[in-house]
C-alpha atoms as a PDB file:
ATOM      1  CA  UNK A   1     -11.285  12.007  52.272  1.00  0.00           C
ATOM      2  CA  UNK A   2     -13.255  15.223  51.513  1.00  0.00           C
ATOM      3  CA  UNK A   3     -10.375  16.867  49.956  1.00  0.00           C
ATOM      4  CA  UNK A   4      -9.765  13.991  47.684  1.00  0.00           C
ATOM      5  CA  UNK A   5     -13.290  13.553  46.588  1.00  0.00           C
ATOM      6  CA  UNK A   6     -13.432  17.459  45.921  1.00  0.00           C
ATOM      7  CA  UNK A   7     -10.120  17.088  43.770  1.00  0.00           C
ATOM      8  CA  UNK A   8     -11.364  13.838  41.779  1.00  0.00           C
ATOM      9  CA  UNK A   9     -14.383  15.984  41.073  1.00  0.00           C
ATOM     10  CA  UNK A  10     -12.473  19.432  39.802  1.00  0.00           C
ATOM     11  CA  UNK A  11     -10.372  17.099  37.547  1.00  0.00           C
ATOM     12  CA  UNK A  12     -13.621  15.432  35.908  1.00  0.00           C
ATOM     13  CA  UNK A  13     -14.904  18.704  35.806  1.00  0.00           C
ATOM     14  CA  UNK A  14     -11.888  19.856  34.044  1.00  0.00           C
ATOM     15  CA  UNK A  15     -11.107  17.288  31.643  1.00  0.00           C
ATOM     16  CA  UNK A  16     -15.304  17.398  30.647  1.00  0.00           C
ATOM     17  CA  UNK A  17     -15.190  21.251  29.781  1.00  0.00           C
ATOM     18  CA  UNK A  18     -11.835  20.338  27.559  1.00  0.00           C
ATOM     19  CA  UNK A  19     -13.863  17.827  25.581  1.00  0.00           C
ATOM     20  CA  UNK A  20     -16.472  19.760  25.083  1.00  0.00           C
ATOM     21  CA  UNK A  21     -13.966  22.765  24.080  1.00  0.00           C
ATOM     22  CA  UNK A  22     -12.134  20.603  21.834  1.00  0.00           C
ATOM     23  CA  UNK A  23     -15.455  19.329  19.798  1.00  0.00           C
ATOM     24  CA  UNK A  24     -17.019  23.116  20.185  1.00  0.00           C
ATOM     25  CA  UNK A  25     -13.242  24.524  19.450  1.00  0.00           C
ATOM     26  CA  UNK A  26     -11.539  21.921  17.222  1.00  0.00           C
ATOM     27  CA  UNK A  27     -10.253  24.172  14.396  1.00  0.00           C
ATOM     28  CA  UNK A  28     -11.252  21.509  11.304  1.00  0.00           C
ATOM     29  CA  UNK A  29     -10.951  24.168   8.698  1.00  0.00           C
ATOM     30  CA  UNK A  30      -7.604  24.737   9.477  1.00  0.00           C
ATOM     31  CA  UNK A  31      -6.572  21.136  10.037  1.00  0.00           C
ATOM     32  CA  UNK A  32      -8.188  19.560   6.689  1.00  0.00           C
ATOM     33  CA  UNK A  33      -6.374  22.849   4.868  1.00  0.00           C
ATOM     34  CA  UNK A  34      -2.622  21.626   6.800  1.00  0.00           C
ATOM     35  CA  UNK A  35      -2.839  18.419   5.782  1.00  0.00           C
ATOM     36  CA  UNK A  36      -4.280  18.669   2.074  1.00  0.00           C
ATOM     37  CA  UNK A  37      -1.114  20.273   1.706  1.00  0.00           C
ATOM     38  CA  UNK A  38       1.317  18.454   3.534  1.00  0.00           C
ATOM     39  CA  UNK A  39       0.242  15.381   1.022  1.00  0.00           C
ATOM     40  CA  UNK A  40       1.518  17.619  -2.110  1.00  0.00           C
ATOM     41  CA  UNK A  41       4.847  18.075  -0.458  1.00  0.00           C
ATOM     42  CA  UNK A  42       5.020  14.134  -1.065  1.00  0.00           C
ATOM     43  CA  UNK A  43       4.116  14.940  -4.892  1.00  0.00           C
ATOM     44  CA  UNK A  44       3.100  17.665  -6.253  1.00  0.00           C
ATOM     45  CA  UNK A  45       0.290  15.720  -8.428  1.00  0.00           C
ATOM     46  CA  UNK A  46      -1.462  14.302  -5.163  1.00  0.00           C
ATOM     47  CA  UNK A  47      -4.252  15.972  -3.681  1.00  0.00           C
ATOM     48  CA  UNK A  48      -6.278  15.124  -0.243  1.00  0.00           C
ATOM     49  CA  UNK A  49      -9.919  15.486   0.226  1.00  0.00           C
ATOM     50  CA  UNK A  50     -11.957  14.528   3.266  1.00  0.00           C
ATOM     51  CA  UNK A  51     -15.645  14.884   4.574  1.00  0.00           C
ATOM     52  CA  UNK A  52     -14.919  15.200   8.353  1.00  0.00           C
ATOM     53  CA  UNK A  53     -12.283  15.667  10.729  1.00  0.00           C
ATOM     54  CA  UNK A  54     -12.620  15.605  14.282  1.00  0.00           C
ATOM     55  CA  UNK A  55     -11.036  15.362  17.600  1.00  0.00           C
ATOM     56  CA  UNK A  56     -11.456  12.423  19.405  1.00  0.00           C
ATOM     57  CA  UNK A  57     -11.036  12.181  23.677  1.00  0.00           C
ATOM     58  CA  UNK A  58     -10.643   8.465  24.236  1.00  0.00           C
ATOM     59  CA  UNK A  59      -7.872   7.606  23.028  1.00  0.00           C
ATOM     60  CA  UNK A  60      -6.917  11.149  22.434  1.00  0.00           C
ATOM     61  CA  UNK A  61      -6.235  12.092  18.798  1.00  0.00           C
ATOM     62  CA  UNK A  62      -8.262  12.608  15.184  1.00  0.00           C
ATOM     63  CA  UNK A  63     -10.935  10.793  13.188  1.00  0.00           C
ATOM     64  CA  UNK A  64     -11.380  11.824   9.501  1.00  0.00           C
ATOM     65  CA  UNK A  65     -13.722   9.964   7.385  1.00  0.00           C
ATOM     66  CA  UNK A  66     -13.958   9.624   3.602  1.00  0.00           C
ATOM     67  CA  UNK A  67     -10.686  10.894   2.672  1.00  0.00           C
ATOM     68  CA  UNK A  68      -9.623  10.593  -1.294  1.00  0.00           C
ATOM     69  CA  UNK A  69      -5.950  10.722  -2.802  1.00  0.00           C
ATOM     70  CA  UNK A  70      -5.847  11.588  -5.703  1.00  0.00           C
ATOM     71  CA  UNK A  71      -3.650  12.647  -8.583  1.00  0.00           C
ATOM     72  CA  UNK A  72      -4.655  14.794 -11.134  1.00  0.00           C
ATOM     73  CA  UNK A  73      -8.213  14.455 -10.684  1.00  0.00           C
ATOM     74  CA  UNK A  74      -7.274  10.348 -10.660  1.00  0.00           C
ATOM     75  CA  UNK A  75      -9.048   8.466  -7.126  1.00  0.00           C
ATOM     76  CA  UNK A  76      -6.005   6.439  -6.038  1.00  0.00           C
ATOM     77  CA  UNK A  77      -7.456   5.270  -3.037  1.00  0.00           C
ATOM     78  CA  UNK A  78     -10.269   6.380  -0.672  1.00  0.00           C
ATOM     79  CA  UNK A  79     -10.051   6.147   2.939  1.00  0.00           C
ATOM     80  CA  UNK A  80     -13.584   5.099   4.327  1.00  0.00           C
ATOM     81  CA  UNK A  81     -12.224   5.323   8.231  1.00  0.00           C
ATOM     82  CA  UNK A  82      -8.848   6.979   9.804  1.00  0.00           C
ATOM     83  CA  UNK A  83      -7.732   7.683  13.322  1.00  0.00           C
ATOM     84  CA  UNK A  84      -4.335   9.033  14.660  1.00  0.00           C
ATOM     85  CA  UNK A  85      -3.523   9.270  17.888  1.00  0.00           C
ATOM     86  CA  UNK A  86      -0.248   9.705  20.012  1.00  0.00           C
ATOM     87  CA  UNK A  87       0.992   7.621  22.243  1.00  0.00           C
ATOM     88  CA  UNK A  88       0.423   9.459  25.508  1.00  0.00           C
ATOM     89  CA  UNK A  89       4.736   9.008  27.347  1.00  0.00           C
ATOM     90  CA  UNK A  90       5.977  10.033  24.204  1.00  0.00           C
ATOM     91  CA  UNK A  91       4.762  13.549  24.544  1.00  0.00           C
ATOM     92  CA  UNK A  92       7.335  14.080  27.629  1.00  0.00           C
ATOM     93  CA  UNK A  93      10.079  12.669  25.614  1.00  0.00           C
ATOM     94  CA  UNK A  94      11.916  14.636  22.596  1.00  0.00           C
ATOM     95  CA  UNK A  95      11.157  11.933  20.148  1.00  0.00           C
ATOM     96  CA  UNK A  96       7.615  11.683  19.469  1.00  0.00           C
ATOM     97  CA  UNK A  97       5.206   8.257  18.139  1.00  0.00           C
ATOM     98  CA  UNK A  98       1.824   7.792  17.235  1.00  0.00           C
ATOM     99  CA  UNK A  99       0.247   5.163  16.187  1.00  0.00           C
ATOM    100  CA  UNK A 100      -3.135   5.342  13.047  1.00  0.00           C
ATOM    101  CA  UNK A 101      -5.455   3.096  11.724  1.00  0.00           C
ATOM    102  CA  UNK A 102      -6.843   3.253   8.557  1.00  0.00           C
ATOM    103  CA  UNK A 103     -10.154   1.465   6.475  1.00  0.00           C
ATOM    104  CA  UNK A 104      -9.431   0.879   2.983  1.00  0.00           C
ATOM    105  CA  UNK A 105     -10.527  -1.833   0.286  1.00  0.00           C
ATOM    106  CA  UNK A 106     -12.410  -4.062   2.578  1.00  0.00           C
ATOM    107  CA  UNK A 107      -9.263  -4.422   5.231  1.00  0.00           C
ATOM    108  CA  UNK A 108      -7.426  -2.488   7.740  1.00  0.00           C
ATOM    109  CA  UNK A 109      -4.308  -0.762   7.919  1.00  0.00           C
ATOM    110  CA  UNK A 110      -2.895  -0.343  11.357  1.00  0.00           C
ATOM    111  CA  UNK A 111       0.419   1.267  12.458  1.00  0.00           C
ATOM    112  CA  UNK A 112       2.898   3.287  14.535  1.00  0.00           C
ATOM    113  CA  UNK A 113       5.287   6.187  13.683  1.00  0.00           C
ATOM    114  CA  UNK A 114       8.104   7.452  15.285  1.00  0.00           C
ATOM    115  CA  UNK A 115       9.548  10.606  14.330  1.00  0.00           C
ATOM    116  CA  UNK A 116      12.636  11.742  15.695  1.00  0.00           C
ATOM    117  CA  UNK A 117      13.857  15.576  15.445  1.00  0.00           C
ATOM    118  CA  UNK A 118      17.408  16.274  16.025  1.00  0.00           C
ATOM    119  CA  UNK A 119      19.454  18.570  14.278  1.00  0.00           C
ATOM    120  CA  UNK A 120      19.800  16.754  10.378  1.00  0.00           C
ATOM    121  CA  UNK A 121      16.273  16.831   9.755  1.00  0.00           C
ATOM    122  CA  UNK A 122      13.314  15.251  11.006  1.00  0.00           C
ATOM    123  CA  UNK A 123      13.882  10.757  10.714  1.00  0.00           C
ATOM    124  CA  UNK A 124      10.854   8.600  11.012  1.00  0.00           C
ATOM    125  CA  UNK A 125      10.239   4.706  11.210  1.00  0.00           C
ATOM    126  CA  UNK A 126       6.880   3.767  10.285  1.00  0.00           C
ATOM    127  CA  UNK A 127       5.902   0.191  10.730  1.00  0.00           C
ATOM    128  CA  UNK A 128       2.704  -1.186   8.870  1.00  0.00           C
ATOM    129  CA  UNK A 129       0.198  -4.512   9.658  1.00  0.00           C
ATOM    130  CA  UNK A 130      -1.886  -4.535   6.439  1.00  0.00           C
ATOM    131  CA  UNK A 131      -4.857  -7.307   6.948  1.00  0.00           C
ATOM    132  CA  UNK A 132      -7.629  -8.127   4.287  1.00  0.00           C
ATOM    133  CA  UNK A 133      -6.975  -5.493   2.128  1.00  0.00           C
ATOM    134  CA  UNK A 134      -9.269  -6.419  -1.362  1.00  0.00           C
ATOM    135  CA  UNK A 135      -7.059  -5.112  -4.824  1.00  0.00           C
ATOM    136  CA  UNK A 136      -9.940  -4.734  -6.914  1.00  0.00           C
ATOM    137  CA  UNK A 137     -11.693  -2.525  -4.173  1.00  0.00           C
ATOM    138  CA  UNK A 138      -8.423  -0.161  -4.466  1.00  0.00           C
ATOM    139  CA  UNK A 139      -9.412   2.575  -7.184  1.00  0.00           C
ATOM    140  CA  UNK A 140      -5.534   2.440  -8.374  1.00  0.00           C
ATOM    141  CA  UNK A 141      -5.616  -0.680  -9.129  1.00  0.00           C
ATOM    142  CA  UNK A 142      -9.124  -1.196 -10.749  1.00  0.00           C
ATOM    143  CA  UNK A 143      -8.594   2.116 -13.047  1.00  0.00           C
ATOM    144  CA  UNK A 144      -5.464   0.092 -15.235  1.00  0.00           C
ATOM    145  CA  UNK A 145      -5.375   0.041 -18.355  1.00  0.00           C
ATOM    146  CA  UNK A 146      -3.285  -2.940 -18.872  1.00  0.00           C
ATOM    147  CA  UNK A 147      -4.348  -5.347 -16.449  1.00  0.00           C
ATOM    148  CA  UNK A 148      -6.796  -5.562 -13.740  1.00  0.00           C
ATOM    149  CA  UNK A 149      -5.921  -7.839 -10.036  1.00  0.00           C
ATOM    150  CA  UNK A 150      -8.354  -9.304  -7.459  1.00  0.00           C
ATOM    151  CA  UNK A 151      -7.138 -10.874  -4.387  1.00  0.00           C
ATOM    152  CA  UNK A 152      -6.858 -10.550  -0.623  1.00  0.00           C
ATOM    153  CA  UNK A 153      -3.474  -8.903   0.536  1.00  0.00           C
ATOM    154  CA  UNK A 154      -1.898  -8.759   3.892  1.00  0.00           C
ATOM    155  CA  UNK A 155       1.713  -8.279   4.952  1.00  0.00           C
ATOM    156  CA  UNK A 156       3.908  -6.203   6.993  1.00  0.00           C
ATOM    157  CA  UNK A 157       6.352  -2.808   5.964  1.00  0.00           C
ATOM    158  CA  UNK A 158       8.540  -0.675   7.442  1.00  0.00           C
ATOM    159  CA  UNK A 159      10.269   2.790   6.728  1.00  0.00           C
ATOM    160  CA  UNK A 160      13.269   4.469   8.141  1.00  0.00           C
ATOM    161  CA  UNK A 161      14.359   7.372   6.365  1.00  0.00           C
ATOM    162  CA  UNK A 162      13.257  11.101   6.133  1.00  0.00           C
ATOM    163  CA  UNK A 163       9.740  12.768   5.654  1.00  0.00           C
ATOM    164  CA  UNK A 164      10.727  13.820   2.039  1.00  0.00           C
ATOM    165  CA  UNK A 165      10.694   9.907   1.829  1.00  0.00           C
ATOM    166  CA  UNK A 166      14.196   9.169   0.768  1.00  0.00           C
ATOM    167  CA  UNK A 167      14.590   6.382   3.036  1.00  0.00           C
ATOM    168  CA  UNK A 168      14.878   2.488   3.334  1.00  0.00           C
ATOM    169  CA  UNK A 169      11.864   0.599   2.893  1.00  0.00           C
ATOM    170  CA  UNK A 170      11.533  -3.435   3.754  1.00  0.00           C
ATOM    171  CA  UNK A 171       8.400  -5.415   3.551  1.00  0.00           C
ATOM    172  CA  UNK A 172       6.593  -8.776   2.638  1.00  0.00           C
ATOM    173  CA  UNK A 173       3.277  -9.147   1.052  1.00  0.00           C
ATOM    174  CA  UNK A 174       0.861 -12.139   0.895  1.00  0.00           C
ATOM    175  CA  UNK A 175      -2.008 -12.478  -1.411  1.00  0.00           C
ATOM    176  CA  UNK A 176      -5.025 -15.032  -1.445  1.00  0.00           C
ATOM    177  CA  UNK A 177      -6.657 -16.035  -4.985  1.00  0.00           C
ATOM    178  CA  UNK A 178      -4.505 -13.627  -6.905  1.00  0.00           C
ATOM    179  CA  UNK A 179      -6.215 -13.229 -10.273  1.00  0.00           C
ATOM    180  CA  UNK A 180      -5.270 -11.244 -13.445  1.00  0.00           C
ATOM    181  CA  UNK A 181      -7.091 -10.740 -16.020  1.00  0.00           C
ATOM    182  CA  UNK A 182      -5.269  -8.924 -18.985  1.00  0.00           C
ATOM    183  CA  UNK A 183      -7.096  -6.405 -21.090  1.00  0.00           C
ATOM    184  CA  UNK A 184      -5.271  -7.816 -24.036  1.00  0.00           C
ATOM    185  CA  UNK A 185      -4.356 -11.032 -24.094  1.00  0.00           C
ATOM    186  CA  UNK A 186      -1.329 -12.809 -24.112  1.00  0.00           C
ATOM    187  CA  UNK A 187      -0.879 -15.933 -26.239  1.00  0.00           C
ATOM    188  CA  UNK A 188      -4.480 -16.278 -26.136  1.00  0.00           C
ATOM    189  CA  UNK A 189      -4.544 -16.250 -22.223  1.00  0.00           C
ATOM    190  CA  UNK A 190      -6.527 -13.399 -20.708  1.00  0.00           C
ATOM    191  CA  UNK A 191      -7.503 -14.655 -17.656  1.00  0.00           C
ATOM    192  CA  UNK A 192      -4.437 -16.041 -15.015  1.00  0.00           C
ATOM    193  CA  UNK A 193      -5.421 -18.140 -11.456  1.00  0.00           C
ATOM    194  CA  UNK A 194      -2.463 -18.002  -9.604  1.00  0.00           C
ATOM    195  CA  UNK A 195      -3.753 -18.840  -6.249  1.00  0.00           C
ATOM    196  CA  UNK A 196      -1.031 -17.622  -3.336  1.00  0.00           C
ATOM    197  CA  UNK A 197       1.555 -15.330  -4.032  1.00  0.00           C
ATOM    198  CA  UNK A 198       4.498 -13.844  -1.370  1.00  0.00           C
ATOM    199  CA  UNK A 199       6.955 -11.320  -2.004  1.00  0.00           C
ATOM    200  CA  UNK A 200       9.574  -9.980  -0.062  1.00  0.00           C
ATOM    201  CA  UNK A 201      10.742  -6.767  -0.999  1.00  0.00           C
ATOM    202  CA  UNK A 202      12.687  -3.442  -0.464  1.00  0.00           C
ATOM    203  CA  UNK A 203      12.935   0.098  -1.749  1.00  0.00           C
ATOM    204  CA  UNK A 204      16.360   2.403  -1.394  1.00  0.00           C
ATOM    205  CA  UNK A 205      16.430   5.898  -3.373  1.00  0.00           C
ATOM    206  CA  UNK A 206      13.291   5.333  -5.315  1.00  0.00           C
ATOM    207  CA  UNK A 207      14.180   1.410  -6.399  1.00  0.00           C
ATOM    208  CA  UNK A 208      11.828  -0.874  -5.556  1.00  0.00           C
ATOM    209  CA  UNK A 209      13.637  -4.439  -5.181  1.00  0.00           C
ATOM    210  CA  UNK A 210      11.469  -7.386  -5.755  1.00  0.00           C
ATOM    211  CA  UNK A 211      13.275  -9.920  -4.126  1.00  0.00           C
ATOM    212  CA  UNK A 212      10.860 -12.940  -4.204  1.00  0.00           C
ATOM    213  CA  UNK A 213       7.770 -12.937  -5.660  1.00  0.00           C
ATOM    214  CA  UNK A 214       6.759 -16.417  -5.832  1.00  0.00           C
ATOM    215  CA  UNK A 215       2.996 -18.092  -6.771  1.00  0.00           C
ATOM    216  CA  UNK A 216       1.190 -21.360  -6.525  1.00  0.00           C
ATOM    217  CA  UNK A 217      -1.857 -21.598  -8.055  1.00  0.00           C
ATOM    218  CA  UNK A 218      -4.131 -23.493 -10.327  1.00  0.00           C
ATOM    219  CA  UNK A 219      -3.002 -22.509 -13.271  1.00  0.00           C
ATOM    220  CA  UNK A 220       0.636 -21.848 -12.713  1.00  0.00           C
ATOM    221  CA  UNK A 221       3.820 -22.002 -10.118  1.00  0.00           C
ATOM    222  CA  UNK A 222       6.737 -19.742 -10.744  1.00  0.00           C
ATOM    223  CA  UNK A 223       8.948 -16.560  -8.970  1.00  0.00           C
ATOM    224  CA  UNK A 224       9.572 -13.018 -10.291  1.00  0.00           C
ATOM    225  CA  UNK A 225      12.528 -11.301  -9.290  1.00  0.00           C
ATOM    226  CA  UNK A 226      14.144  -7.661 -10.949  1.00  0.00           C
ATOM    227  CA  UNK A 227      13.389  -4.419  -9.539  1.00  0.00           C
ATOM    228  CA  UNK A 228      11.025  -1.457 -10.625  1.00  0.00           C
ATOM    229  CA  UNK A 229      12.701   2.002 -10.721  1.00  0.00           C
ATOM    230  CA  UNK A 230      10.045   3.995  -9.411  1.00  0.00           C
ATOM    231  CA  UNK A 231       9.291   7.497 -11.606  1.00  0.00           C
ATOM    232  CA  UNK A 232       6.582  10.509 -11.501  1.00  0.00           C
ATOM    233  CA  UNK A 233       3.570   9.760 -12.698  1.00  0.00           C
ATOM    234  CA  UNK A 234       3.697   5.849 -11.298  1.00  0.00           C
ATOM    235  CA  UNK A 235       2.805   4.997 -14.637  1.00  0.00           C
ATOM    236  CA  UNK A 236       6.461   5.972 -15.805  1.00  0.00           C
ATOM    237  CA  UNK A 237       8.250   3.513 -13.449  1.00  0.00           C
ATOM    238  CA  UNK A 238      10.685   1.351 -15.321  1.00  0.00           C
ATOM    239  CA  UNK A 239      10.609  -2.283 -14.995  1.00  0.00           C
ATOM    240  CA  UNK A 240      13.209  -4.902 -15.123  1.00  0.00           C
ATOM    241  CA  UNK A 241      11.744  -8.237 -13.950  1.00  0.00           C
ATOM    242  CA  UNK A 242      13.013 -11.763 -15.001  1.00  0.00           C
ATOM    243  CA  UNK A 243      10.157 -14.299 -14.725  1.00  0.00           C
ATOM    244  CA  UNK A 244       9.683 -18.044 -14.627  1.00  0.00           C
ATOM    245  CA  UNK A 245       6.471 -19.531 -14.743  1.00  0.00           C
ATOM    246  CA  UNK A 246       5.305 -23.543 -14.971  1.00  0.00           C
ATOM    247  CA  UNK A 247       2.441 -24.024 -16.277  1.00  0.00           C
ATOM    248  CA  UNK A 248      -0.527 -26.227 -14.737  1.00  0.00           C
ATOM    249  CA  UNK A 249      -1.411 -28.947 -17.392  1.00  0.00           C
ATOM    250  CA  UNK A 250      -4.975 -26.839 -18.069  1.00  0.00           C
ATOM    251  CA  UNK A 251      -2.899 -24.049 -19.296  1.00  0.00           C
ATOM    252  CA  UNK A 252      -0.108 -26.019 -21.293  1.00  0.00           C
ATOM    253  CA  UNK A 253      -3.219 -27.288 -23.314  1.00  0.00           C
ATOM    254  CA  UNK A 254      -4.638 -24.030 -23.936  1.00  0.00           C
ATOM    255  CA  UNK A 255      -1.286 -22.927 -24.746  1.00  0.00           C
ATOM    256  CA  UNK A 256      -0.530 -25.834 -27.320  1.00  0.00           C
ATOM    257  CA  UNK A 257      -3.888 -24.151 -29.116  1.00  0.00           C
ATOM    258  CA  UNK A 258      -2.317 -20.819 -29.845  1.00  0.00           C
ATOM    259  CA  UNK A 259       1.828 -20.876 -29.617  1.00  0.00           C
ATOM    260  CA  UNK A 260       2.635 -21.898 -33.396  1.00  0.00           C
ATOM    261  CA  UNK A 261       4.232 -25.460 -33.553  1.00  0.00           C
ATOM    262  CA  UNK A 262       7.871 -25.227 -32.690  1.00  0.00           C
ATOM    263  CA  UNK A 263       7.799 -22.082 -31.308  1.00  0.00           C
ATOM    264  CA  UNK A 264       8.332 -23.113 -27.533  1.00  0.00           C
ATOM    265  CA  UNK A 265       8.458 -26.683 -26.837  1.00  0.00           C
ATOM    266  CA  UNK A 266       5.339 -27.437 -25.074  1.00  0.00           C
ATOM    267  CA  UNK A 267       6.186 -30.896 -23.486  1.00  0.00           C
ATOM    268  CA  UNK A 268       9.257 -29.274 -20.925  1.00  0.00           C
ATOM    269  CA  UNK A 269       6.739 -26.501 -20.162  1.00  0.00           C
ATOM    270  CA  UNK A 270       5.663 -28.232 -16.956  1.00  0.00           C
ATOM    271  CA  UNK A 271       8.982 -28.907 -16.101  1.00  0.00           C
ATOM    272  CA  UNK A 272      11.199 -26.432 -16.850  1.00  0.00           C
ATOM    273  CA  UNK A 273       9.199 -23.781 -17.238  1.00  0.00           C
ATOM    274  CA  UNK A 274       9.039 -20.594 -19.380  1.00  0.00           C
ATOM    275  CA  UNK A 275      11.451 -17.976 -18.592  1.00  0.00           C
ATOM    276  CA  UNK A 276      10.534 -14.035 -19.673  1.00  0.00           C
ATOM    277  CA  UNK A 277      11.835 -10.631 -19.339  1.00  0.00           C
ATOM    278  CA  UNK A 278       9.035  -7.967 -18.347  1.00  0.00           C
ATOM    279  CA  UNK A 279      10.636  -4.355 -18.795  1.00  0.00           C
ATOM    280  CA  UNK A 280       8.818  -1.271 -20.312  1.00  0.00           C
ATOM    281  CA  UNK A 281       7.208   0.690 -17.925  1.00  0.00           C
ATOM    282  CA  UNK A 282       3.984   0.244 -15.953  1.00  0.00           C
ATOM    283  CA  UNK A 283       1.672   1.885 -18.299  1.00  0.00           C
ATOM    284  CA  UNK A 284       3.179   0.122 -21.365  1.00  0.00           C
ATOM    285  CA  UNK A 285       5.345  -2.889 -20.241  1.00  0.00           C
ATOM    286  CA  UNK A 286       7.171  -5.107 -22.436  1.00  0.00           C
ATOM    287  CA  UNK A 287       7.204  -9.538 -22.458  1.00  0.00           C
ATOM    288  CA  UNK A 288      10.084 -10.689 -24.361  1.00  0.00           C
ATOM    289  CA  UNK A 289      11.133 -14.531 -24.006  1.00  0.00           C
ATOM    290  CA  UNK A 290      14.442 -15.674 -23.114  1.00  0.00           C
END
C-alpha cells in the first residue's frame, strides 16, 4: 500500500511541475508567429491577430482570446474565445483529431478535426455545430456595402478534402428573423422581414451550390437556388441565383405604390409569385426579372 501511495504521489508531483513548466515555458511568441502565418497560406490577403495564447492542462490543449481575421486591414470576424485541444487516444494512433470551440457574434462554434497523413498529402474532415451565431455582430457582414443582415444562425458543416482547402464541403443553415435592409432600395422596398430561412448547401472546387434556400416570413415566402463561384477578394465571387419570391399582402400593396401600372401584374403576385435572376458579383450584383 506504501508503494502505491508513494507512486500516486511522484505522478501528482510530476504532472504539477509539467503544468507549471508549460505556463512558465509555453513558447507564445513562437506559437501566435506559426499560426499568423499558417492563416495566409489559406489566402494571402488574410492576416491573424490575437491578445493571448496559452496552454491549458484540463483538457489539455490552447486558449487564445481576442483573435481578428482580417484582410487587408478589413476585420472579418473577431474571435472573443477559442480553445483547441486533442483528443487524448488519437495521439497513439497515426491519424490524429482534435476537437475546438470558438466565441463569435453572440454564439458558439464547436467542432472536431481529423487529419489524416499518409503519403498524398495531409486529408482532413472537419465537422461544425454552429449555435446562436448573431449576423449583424459578424464584422463581414455589417461592413457591406450593398446590404446589411440581422438574424440568428445555426446549422451544421462538414469538410473532407485537403488543407489547401480544395475539398468537398456539405452543410445546412437555419436562420431566425432574417432581416435585410438594402442600402439602396429596390422598387421602393428597403427594408425585407423574411422570418425563417434554411438552406442546404455544398461547395466542390471553389463552387458554392445553393441547393435550397427557402424563407417564410412576414413579408414574403419564396426559395433561391443557383450557385456562387467563389473568387479572391470574396467580393469578386460570381453569382448565378434564380429566385422566386410571394409576396405577403403588406408588401404587394407597397409594391402596387411604386411598380408602374402594367409593369408586373400585381394581382398573381401572391400566387404565383415573382421570379428573378440575381448574377453580378457580391460587391455589385445584378436583379433582372424573368
Amino acid at each position: 500500500m506504501g508503494s502505491f501511495k508513494t507512486i500516486c504521489a511522484y505522478l501528482l508531483y510530476t504532472l504539477v511541475v509539467v503544468a507549471l513548466l508549460m505556463y512558465l515555458q509555453f513558447p507564445a511568441p513562437a506559437v501566435k508567429a506559426y499560426l499568423e502565418t499558417r492563416i495566409s497560406t489559406i489566402d494571402p490577403g488574410l492576416t491573424l491577430t490575437l491578445d493571448t495564447i496559452s496552454p491549458t492542462v484540463l483538457p489539455p490543449g490552447l486558449s487564445v482570446t481576442n483573435a481578428n481575421v482580417n484582410r487587408n486591414e478589413d476585420l472579418l470576424v473577431r474571435i472573443d474565445r477559442g480553445s483547441i485541444s486533442p483528443v487524448l487516444l488519437s495521439l497513439f494512433r497515426k491519424n490524429k483529431e482534435v476537437s475546438f470551440t470558438l466565441d463569435l457574434g453572440g454564439g458558439e462554434i464547436e467542432g472536431q478535426a481529423l487529419l489524416d497523413r499518409n503519403g498524398a498529402g495531409d486529408q482532413v474532415q472537419v465537422a461544425v455545430d454552429i449555435s446562436q451565431v448573431r449576423l449583424e455582430q459578424i464584422d463581414a457582414v455589417k461592413t457591406n456595402d450593398t446590404f446589411s443582415l440581422a438574424g440568428a444562425g445555426e446549422g451544421q458543416v462538414t469538410y473532407d478534402g485537403r488543407l489547401t482547402g480544395t475539398g468537398k464541403t456539405n452543410g445546412t443553415f437555419t436562420l431566425s428573423d432574417l432581416q435585410i435592409t438594402l442600402h439602396q432600395d429596390l422598387f421602393g422596398i428597403d427594408e425585407l422581414l423574411l422570418g425563417q430561412a434554411v438552406c442546404t448547401f455544398s461547395g466542390n472546387n471553389r463552387v458554392l451550390r445553393v441547393k435550397s434556400l427557402t424563407f417564410d416570413g412576414p413579408m414574403a415566402e419564396g426559395k433561391i437556388t443557383g450557385s456562387i463561384e467563389l473568387r479572391k477578394p470574396i467580393e469578386n465571387s460570381q453569382l448565378n441565383l434564380t429566385v422566386n419570391a410571394k409576396p405577403r399582402p403588406e408588401l404587394i400593396a407597397r409594391l402596387q405604390e411604386t411598380i408602374p401600372q402594367g409593369f408586373i401584374d400585381t394581382r398573381s403576385l401572391g400566387t404565383r409569385g415573382m421570379n428573378f435572376r440575381i448574377s453580378g458579383s457580391v460587391e455589385s450584383p445584378d436583379v433582372s426579372l424573368r
